[in-house]
C-alpha atoms as a PDB file:
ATOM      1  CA  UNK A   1     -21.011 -16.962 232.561  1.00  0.00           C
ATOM      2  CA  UNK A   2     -17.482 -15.648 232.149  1.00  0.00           C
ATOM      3  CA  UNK A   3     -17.609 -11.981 230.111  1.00  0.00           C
ATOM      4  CA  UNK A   4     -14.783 -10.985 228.550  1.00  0.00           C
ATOM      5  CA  UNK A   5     -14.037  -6.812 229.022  1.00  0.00           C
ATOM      6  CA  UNK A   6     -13.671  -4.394 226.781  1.00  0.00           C
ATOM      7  CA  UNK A   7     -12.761  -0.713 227.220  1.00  0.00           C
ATOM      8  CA  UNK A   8     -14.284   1.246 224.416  1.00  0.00           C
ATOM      9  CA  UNK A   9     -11.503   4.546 223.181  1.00  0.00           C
ATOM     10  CA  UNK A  10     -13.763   6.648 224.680  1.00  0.00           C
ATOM     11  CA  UNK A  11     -13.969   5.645 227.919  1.00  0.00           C
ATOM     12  CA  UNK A  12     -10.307   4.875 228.161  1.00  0.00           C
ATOM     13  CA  UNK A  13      -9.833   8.447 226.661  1.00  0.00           C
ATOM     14  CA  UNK A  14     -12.538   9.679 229.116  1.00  0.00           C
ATOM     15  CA  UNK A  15     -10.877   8.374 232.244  1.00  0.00           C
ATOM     16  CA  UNK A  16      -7.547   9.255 231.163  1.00  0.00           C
ATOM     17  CA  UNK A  17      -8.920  13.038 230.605  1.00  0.00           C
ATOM     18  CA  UNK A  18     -10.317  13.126 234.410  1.00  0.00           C
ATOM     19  CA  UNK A  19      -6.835  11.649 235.693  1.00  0.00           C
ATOM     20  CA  UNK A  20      -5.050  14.352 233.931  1.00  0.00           C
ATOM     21  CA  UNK A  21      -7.476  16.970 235.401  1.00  0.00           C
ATOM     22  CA  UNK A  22      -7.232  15.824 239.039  1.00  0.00           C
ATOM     23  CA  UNK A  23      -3.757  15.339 238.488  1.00  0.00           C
ATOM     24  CA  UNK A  24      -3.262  19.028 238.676  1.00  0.00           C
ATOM     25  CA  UNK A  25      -3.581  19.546 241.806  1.00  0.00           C
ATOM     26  CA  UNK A  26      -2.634  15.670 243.561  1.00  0.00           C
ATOM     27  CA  UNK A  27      -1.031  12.730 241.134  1.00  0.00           C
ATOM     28  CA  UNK A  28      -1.619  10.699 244.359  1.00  0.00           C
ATOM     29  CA  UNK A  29      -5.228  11.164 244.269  1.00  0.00           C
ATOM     30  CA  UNK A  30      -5.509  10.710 240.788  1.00  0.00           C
ATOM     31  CA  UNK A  31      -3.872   7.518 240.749  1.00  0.00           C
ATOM     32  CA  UNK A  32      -6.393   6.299 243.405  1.00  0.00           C
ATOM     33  CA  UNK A  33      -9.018   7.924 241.414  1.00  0.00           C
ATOM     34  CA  UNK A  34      -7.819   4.962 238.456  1.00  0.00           C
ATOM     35  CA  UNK A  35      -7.098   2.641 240.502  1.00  0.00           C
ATOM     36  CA  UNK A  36     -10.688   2.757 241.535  1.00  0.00           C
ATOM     37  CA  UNK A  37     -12.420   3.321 238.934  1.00  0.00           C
ATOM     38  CA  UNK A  38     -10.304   0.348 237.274  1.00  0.00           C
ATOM     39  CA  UNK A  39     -11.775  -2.134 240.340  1.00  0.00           C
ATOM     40  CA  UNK A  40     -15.107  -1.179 239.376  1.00  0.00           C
ATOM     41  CA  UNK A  41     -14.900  -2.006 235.878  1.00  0.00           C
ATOM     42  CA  UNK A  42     -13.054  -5.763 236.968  1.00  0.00           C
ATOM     43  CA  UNK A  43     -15.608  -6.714 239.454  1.00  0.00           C
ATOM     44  CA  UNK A  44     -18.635  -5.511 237.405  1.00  0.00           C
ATOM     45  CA  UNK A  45     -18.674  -9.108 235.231  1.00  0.00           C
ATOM     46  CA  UNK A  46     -19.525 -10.690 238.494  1.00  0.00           C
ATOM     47  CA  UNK A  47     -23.225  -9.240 238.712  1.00  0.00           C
ATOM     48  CA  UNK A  48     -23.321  -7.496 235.730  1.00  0.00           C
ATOM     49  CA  UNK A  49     -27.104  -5.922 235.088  1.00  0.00           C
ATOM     50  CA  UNK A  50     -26.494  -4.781 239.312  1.00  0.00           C
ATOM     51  CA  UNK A  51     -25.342  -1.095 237.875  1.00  0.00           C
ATOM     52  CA  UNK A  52     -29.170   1.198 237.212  1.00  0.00           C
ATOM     53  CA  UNK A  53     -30.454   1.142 233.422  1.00  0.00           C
ATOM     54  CA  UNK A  54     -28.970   4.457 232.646  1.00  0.00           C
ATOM     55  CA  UNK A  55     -31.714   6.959 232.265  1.00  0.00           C
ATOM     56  CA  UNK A  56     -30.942   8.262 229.293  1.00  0.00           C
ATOM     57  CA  UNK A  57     -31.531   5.877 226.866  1.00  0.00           C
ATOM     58  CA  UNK A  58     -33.767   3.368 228.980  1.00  0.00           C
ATOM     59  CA  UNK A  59     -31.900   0.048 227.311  1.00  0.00           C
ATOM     60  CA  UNK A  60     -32.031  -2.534 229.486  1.00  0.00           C
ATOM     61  CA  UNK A  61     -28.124  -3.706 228.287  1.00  0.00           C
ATOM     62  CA  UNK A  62     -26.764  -0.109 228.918  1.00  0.00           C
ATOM     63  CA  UNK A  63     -26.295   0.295 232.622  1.00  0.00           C
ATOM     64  CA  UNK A  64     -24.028   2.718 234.865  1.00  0.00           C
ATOM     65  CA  UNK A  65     -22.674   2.592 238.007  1.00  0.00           C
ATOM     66  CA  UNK A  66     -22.037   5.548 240.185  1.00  0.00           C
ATOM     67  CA  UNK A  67     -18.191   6.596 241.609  1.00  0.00           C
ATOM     68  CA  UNK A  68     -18.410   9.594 243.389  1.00  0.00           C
ATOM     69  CA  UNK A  69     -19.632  12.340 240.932  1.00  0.00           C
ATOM     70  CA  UNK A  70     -18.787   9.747 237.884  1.00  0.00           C
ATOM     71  CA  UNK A  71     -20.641   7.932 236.046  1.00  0.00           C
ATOM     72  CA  UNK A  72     -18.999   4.654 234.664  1.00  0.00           C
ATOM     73  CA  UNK A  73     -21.428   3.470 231.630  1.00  0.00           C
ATOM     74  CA  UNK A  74     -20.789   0.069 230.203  1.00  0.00           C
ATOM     75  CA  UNK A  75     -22.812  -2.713 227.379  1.00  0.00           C
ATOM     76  CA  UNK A  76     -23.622  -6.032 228.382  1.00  0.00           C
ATOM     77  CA  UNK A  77     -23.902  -8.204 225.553  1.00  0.00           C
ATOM     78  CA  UNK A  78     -23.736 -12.238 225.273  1.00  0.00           C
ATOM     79  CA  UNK A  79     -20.337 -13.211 226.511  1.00  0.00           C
ATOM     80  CA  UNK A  80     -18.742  -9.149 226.254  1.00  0.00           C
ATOM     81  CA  UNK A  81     -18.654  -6.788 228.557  1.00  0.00           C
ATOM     82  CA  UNK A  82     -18.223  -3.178 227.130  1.00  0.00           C
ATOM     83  CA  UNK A  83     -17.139   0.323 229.253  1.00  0.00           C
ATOM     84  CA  UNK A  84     -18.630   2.884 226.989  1.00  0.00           C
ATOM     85  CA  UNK A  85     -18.053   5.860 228.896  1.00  0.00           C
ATOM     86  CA  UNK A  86     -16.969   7.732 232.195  1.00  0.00           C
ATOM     87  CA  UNK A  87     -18.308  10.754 232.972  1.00  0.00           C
ATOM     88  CA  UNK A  88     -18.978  13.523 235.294  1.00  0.00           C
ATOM     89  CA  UNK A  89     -22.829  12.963 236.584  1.00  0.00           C
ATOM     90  CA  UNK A  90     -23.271  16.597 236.705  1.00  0.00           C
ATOM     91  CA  UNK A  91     -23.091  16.419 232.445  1.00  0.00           C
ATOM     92  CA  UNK A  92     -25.931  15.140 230.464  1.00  0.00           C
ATOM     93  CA  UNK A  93     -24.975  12.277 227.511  1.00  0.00           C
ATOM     94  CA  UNK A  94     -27.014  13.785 225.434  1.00  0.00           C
ATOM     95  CA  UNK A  95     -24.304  16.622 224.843  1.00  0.00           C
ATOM     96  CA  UNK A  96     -21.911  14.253 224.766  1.00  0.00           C
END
């Protein structure tokens, strides 16, 4: 099944935030940090319930997969394919 992919504003905003931040100190590394985080997302259509059922919220359409410390958090639905979120593993979505 072909899924089309959607970037939510959050997690677009989210992984534009953690750019900036690494950006600081290297723009090299945080243009790898994109560029990797952006292959992720592309290849995730191809096997898309392979990222955990994230723990939070225990729904068996709202999975994660795990980039370093980050968590990328996207939907499956039907024929859509939703990133909800990037964040840092270390923060809770509950306080989000």
């Amino acid at each position: 099944m072909a899924y089309k992919i959607i970037w939510s504003p959050r997690a677009a905003s989210n992984l534009e935030d953690i750019c900036e931040y690494i950006a600081r100190d290297s723009k090299y590394y945080a243009a790898l940090f994109a560029k990797r985080i952006i292959a992720i997302v592309k290849n995730i259509p191809e096997f898309p319930k392979s990222g955990r059922i994230v723990p939070e919220y225990n729904n068996e359409n709202l999975r994660e997969k795990i980039y370093k410390n980050y968590r990328i958090i996207y939907r499956v639905k039907r024929d859509l394919f939703e990133t909800v979120a990037i964040c840092h593993s270390a923060k809770s979505l509950d306080n989000r």
